[in-house]
Protein backbone atom coordinates (compact mmCIF):
# COMPACT_ATOMS: atom_id res chain seq x y z
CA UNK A 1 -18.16 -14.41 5.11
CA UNK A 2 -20.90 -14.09 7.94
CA UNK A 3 -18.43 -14.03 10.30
CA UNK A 4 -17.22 -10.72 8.77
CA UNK A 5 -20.40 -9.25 8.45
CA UNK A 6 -21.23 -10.03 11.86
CA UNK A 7 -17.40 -8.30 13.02
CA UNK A 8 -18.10 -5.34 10.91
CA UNK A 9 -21.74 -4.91 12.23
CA UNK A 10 -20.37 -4.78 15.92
CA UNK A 11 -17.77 -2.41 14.80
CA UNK A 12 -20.17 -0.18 13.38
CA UNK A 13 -22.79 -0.49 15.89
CA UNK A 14 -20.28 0.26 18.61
CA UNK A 15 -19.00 3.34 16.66
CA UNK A 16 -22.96 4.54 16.08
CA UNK A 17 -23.74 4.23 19.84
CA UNK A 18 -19.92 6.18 20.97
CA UNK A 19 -21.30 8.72 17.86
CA UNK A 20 -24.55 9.42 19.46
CA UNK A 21 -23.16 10.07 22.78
CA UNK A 22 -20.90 13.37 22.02
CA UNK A 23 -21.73 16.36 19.93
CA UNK A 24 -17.68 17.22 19.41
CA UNK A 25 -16.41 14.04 17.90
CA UNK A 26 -15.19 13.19 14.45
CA UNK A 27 -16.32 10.12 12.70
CA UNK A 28 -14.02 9.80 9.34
CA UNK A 29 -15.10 7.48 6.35
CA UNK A 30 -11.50 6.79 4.42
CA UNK A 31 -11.10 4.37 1.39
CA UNK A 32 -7.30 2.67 1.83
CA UNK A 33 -5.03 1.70 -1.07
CA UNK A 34 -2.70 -1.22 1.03
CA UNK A 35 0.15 -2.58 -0.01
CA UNK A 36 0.91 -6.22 1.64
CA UNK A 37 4.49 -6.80 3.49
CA UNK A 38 6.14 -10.11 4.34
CA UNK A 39 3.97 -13.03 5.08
CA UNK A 40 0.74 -11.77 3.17
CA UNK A 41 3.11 -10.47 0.07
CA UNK A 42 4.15 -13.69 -0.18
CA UNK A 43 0.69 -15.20 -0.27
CA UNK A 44 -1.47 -12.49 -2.88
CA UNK A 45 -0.77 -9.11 -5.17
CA UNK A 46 0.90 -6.84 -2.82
CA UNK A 47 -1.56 -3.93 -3.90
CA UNK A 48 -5.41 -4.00 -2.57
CA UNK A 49 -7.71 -1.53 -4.03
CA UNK A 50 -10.43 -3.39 -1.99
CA UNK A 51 -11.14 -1.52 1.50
CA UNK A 52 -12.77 0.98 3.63
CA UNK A 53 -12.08 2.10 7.18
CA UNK A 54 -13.71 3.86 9.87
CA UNK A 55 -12.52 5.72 12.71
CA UNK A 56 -14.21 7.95 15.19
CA UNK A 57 -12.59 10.42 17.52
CA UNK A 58 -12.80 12.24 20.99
CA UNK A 59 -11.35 15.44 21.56
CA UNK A 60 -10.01 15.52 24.90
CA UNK A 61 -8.77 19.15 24.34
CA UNK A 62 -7.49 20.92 21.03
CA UNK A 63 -4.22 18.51 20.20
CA UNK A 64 -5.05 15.27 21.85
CA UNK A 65 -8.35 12.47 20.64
CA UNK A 66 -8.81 9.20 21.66
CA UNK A 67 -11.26 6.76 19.37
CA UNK A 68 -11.85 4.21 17.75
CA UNK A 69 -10.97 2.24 14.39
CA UNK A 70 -11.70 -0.40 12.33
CA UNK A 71 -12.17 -1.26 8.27
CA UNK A 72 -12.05 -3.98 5.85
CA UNK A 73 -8.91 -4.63 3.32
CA UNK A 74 -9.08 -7.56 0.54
CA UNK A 75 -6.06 -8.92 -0.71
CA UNK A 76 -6.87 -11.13 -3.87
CA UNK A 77 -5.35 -12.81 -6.78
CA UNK A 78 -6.58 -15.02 -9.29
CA UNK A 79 -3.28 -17.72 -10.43
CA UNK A 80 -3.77 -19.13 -14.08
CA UNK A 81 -4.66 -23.18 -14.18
CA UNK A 82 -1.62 -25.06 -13.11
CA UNK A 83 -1.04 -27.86 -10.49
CA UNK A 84 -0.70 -26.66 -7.10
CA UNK A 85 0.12 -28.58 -3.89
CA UNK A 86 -1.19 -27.93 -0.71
CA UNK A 87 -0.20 -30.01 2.20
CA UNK A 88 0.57 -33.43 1.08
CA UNK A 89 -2.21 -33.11 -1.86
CA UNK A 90 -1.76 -31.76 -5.85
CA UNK A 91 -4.81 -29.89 -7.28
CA UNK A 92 -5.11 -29.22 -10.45
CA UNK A 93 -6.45 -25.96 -11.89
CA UNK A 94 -7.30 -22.24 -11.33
CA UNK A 95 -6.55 -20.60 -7.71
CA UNK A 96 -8.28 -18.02 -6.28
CA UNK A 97 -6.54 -16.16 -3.12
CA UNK A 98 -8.10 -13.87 -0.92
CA UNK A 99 -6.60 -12.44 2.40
CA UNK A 100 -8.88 -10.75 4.37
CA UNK A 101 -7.83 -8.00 6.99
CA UNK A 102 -10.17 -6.83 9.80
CA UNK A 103 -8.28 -4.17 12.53
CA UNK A 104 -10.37 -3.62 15.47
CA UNK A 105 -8.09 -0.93 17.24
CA UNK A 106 -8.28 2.21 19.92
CA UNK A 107 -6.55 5.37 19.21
CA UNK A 108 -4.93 8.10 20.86
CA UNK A 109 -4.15 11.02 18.13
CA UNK A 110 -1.98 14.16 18.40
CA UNK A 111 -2.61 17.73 15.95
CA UNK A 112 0.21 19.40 15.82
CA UNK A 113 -1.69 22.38 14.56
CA UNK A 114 -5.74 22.21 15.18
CA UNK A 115 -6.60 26.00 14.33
CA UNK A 116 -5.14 25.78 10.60
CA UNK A 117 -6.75 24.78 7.31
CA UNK A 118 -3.81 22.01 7.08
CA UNK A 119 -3.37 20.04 10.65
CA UNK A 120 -0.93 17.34 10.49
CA UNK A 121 -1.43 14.75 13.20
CA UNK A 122 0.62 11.63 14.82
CA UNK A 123 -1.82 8.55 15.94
CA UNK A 124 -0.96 4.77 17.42
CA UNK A 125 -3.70 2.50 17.37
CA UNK A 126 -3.33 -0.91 19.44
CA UNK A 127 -5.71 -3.51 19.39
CA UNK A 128 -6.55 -6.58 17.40
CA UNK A 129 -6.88 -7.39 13.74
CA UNK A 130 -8.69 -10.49 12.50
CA UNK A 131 -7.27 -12.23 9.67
CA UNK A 132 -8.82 -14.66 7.40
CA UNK A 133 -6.83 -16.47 4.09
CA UNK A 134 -8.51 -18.03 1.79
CA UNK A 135 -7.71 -20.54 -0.80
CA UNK A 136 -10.43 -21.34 -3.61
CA UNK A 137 -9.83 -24.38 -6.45
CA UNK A 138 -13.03 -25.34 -8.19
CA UNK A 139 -14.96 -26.93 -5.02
CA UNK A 140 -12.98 -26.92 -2.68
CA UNK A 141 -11.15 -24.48 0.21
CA UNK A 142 -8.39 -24.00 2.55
CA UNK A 143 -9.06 -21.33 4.87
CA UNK A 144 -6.94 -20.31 7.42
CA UNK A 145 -7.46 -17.80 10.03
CA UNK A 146 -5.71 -15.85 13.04
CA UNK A 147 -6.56 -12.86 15.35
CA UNK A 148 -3.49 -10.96 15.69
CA UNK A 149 -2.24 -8.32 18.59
CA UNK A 150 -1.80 -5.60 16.03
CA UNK A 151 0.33 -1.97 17.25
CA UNK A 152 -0.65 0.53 13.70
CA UNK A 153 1.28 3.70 13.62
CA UNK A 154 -0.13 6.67 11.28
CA UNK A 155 1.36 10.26 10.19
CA UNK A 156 -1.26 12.34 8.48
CA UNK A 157 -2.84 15.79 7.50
CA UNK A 158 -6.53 16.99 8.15
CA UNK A 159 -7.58 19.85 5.53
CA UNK A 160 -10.69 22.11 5.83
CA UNK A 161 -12.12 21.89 3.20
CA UNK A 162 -15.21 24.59 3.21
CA UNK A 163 -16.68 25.16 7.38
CA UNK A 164 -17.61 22.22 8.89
CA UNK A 165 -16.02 19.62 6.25
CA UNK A 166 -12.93 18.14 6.75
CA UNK A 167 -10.48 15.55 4.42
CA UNK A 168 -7.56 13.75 5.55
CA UNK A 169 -4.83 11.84 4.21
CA UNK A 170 -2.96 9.47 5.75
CA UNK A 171 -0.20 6.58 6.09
CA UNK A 172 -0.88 3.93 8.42
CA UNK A 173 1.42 0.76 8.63
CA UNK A 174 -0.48 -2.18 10.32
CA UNK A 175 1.42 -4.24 12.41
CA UNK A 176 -0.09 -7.73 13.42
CA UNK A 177 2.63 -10.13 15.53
CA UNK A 178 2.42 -13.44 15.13
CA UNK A 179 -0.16 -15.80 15.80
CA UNK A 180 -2.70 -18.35 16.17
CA UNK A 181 -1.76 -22.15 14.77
CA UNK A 182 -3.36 -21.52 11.21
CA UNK A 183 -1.60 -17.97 9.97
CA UNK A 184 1.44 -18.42 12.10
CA UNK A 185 3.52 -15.74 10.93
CA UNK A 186 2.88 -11.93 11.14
CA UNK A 187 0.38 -10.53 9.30
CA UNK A 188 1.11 -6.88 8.48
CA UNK A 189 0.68 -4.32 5.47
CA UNK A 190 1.07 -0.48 4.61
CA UNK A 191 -2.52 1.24 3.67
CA UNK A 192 -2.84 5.09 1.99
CA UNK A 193 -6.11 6.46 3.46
CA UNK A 194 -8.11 9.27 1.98
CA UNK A 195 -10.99 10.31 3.71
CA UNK A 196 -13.62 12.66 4.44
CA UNK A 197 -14.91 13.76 8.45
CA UNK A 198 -18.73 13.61 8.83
């Protein structure tokens, strides 16, 4: 858990000091509904209501932004008390699963239509995402964890709102490849993003 807190404190601090440094950017607060695919499906609940992401935004000219994003998603499930095996060893009783998701990405984003009250936008983000499983059964834990390279495609819509305050709503599909020796297959998932532009 401090590891996260320590990720998520760099992320933010990096986004504060790129926020301080330009009077025409965008920094957008968005709560995610995800929905797990393949690998981390298999694991927890496909559905996370758990999350929040940032991303921050340059406008290089009217249509085309470059920023930054990152955010938080918890996967969880609690399995009733049963015997479980894990490795070569049975357990008995409750399981708790979590699967943490931290993207760490950069952005390049496309308006199609930046002087109306709806603007629907295109964005890729490529970068990292760090991902953390773990495995709780009365004392003990199996964690496993893996940074993936991570390619995250999003179609969306920025409204106005009143002057001045912008929403958006968005699909973003998260795409982490395979790796690492721990999480060895590809950790990936589908979020719905809501947000508001401060």
């Amino acid at each position: 858990m401090n590891q996260i807190k320590k990720i998520l404190f760099l992320v933010g601090l990096a986004f504060w000091l790129n926020g301080s440094a330009s009077g025409q950017d965008g920094f957008t607060i968005s709560y995610p509904v995800a929905f797990a695919t393949g690998d981390i499906a298999d694991y927890v609940k496909p559905v996370s209501f758990r999350g929040l992401t940032f991303d921050y935004r340059s406008r290089i000219n009217e249509n085309i932004a470059l920023g930054l994003s990152s955010g938080w998603n918890v996967f969880y499930e609690e399995l009733p008390y049963d015997t479980y095996t894990i490795g070569n060893e049975s357990i008995s009783g409750k399981q708790y699963r979590y699967n943490n998701q931290i993207p760490i990405l950069f952005t390049a984003a496309y308006y199609l239509k930046p002087d109306q009250k709806f603007n629907p936008y295109g964005s890729l983000g490529i970068g990292t995402t760090y991902s953390r499983r773990n495995t709780d059964m009365g004392l003990y834990t199996v964690e496993l964890e893996a940074w993936n390279f991570t390619l995250a495609p999003e179609v969306g819509v920025q409204s106005e709102v009143i002057p001045g305050l912008n929403t958006s709503f968005s699909l973003i599909y998260y795409n982490g490849f395979q790796a690492g020796n721990e999480l060895d297959k590809a950790q990936s998932y589908l979020a719905i993003k809501i947000g508001v532009e401060l």
